[in-house]
C-alpha atoms as a PDB file:
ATOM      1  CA  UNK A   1       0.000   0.000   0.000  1.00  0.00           C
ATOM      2  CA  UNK A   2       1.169   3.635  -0.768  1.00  0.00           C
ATOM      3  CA  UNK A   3       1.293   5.916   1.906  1.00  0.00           C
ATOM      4  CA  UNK A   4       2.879   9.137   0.372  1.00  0.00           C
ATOM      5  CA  UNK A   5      -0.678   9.361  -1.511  1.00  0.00           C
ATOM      6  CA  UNK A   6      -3.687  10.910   0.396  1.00  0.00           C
ATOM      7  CA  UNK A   7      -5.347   8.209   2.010  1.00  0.00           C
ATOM      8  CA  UNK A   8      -9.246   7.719   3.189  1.00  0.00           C
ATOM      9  CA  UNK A   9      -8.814   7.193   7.052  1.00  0.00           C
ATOM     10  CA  UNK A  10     -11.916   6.007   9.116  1.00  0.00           C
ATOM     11  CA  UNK A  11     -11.605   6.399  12.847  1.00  0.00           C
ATOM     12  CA  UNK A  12     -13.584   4.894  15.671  1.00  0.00           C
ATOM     13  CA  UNK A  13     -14.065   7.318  18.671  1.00  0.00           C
ATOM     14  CA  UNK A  14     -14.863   5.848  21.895  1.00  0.00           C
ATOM     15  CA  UNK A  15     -11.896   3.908  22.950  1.00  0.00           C
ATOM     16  CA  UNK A  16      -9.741   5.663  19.915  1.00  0.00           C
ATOM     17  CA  UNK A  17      -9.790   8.659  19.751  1.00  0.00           C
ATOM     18  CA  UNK A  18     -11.161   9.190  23.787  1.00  0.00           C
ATOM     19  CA  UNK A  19     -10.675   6.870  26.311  1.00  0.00           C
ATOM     20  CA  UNK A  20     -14.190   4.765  26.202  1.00  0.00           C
ATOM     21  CA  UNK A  21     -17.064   6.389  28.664  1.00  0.00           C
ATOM     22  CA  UNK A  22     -19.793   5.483  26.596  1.00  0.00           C
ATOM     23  CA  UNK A  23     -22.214   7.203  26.531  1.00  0.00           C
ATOM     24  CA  UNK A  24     -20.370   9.967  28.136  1.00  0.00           C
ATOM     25  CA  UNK A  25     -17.349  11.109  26.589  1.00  0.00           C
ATOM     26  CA  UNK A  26     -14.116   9.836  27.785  1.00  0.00           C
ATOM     27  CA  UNK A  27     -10.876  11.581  28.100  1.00  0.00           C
ATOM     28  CA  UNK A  28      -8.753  12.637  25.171  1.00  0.00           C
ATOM     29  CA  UNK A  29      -5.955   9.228  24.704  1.00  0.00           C
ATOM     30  CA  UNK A  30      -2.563  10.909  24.540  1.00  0.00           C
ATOM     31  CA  UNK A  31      -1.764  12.341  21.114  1.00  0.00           C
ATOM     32  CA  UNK A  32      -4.511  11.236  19.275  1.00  0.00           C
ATOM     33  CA  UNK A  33      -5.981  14.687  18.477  1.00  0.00           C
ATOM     34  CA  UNK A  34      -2.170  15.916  17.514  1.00  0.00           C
ATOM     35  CA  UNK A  35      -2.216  12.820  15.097  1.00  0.00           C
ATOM     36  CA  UNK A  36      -5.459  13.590  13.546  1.00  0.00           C
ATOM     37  CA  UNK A  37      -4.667  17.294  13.392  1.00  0.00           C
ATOM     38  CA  UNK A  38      -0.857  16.182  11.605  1.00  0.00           C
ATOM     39  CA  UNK A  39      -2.975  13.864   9.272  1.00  0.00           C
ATOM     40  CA  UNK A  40      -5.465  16.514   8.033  1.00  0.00           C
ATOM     41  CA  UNK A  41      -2.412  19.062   7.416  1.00  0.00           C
ATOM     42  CA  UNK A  42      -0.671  16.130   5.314  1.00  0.00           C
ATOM     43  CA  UNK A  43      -3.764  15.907   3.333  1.00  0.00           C
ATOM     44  CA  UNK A  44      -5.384  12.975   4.280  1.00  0.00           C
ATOM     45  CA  UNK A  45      -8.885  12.868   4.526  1.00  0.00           C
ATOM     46  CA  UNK A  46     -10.409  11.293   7.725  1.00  0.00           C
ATOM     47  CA  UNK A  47     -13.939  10.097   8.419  1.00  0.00           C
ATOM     48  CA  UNK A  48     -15.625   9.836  11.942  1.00  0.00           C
ATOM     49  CA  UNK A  49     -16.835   6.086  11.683  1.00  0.00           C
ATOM     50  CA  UNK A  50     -18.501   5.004  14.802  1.00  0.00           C
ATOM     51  CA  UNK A  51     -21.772   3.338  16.676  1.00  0.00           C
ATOM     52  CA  UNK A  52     -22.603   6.735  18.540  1.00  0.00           C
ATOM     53  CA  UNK A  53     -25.751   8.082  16.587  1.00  0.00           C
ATOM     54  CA  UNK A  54     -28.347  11.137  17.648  1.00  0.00           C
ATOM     55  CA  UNK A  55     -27.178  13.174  20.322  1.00  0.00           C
ATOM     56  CA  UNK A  56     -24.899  11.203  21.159  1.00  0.00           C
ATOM     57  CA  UNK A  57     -23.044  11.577  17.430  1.00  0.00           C
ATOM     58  CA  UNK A  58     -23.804  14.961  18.083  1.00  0.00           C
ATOM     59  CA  UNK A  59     -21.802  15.427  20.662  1.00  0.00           C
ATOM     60  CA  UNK A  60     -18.832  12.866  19.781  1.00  0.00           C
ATOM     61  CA  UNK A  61     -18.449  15.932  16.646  1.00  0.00           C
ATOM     62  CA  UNK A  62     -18.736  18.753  18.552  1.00  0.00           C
ATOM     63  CA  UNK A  63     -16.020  17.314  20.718  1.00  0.00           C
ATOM     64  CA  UNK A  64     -13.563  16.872  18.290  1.00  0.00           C
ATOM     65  CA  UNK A  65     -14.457  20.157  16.458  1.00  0.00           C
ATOM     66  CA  UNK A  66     -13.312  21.898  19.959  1.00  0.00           C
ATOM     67  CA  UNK A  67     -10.365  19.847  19.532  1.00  0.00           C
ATOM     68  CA  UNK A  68      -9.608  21.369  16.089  1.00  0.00           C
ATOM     69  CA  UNK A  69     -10.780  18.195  14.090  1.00  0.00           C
ATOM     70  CA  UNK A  70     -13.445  18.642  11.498  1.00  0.00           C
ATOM     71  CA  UNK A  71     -14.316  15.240  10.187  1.00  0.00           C
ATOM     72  CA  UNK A  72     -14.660  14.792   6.025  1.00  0.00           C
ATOM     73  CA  UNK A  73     -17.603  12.612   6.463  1.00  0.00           C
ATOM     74  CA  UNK A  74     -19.167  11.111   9.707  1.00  0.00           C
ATOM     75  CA  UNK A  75     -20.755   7.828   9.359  1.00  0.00           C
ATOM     76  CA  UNK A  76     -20.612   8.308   5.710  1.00  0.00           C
ATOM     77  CA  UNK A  77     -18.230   7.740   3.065  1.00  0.00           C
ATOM     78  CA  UNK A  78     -18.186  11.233   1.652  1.00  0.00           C
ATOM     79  CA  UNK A  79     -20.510  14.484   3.549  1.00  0.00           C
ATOM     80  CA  UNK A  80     -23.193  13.859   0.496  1.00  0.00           C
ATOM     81  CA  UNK A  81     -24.033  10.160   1.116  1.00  0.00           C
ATOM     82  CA  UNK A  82     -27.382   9.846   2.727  1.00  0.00           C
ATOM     83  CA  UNK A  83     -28.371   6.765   4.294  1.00  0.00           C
ATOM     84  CA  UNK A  84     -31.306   4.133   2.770  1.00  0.00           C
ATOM     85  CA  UNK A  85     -31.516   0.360   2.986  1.00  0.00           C
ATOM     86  CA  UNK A  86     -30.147   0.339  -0.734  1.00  0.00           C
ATOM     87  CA  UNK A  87     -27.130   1.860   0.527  1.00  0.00           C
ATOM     88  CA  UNK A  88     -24.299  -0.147   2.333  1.00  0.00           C
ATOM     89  CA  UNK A  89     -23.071   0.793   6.078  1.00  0.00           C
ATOM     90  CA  UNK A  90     -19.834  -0.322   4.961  1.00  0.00           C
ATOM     91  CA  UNK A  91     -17.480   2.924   5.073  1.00  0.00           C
ATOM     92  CA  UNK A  92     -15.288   3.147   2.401  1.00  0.00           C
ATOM     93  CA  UNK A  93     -11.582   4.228   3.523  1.00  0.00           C
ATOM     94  CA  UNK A  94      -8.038   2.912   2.901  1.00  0.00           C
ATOM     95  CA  UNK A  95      -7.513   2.459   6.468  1.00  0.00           C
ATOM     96  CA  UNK A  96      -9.303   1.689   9.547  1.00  0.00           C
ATOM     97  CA  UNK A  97      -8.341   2.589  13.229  1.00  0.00           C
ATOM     98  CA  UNK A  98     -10.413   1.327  15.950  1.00  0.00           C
ATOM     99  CA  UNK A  99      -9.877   0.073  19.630  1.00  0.00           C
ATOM    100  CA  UNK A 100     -11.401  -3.143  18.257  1.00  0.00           C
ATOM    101  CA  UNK A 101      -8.590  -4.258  16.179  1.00  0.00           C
ATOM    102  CA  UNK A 102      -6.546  -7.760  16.396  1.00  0.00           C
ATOM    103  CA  UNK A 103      -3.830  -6.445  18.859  1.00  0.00           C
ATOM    104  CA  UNK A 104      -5.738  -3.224  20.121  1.00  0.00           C
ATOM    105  CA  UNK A 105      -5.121  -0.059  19.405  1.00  0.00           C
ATOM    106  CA  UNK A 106      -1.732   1.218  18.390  1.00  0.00           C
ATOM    107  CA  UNK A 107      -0.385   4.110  20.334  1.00  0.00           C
ATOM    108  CA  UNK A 108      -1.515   7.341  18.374  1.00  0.00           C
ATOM    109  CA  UNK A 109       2.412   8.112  17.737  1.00  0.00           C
ATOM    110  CA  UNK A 110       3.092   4.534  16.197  1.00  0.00           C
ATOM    111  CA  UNK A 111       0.325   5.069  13.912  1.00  0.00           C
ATOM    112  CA  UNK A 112       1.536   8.414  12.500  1.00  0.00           C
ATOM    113  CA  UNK A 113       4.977   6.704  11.739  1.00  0.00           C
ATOM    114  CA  UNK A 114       3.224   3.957   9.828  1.00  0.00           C
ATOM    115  CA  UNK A 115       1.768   6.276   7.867  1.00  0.00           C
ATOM    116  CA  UNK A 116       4.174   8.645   7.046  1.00  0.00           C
ATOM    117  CA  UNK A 117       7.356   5.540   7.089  1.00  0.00           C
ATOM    118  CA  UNK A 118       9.257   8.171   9.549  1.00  0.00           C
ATOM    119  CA  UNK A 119      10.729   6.940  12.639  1.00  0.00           C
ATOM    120  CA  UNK A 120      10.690   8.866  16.100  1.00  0.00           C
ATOM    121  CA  UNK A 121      12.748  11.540  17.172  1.00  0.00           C
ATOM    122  CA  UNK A 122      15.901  10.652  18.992  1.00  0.00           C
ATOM    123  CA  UNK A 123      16.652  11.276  22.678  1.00  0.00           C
ATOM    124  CA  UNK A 124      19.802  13.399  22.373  1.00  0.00           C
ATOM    125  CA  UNK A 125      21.271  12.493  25.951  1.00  0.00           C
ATOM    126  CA  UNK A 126      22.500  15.636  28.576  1.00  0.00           C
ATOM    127  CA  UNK A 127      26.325  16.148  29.727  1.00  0.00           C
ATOM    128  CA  UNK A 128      26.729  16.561  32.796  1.00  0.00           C
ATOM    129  CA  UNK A 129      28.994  19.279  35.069  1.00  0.00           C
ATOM    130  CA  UNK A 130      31.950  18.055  33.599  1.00  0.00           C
ATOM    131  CA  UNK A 131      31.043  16.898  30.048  1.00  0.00           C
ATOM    132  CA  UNK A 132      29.915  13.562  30.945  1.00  0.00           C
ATOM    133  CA  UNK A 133      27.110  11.451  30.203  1.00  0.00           C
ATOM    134  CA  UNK A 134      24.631  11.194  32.899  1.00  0.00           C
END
């Protein structure tokens, strides 16, 4: 699979992008609204893809809009797709991240490497008093 193209990302949000609380909304998991943000800015487009409906959708959105994320689609596979029993649930995206997957969920940083095939930053280590290593 090519990842230096822009990819179709759909992205579960209770246990995945928030820690799950269902149906309140759980705290933010550690970096995954940086990783979103970083994805959107490299072009990809990402979709909200989860069971939360109503109010409760509602809400999940207006979360992650306060967050800076504004979603291509949610529950949809582009914004004009309206729902009918001619018309699959299936979302269609490249990639899907969800709590639910073999293994669990990635940490938010290990999936942006993936993506982008860059590796993490390296821990330049501190001198001490006299020039050595601590």
């Amino acid at each position: 699979m090519k990842f230096n193209n822009q990819l179709i990302i759909a992205i579960d949000f209770d246990g995945t992008i928030v820690e799950d609380a269902y149906p309140k909304i759980g705290k933010p998991i550690l970096f995954a609204f940086e990783t979103l943000t970083k994805l959107q800015d490299d072009g990809h487009r990402l979709i909200l893809w989860t069971y939360r409906s109503g109010r409760r959708l509602k809400e999940a959105v207006k979360f992650c809009e306060d967050h800076g994320i504004i979603f291509y689609a949610v529950n949809n596979s582009f914004p004009e797709e309206e729902y009918t029993n001619n018309v699959s649930r299936k979302i269609n995206a490249d990639l899907f991240i969800d709590d639910r997957n073999i293994g669990g969920l990635l940490g938010w940083g290990e999936i942006y490497q993936m993506l982008t095939n860059t590796s993490p930053p390296k821990i330049q280590k501190k001198k001490g008093l006299f020039g050595f290593l601590k």
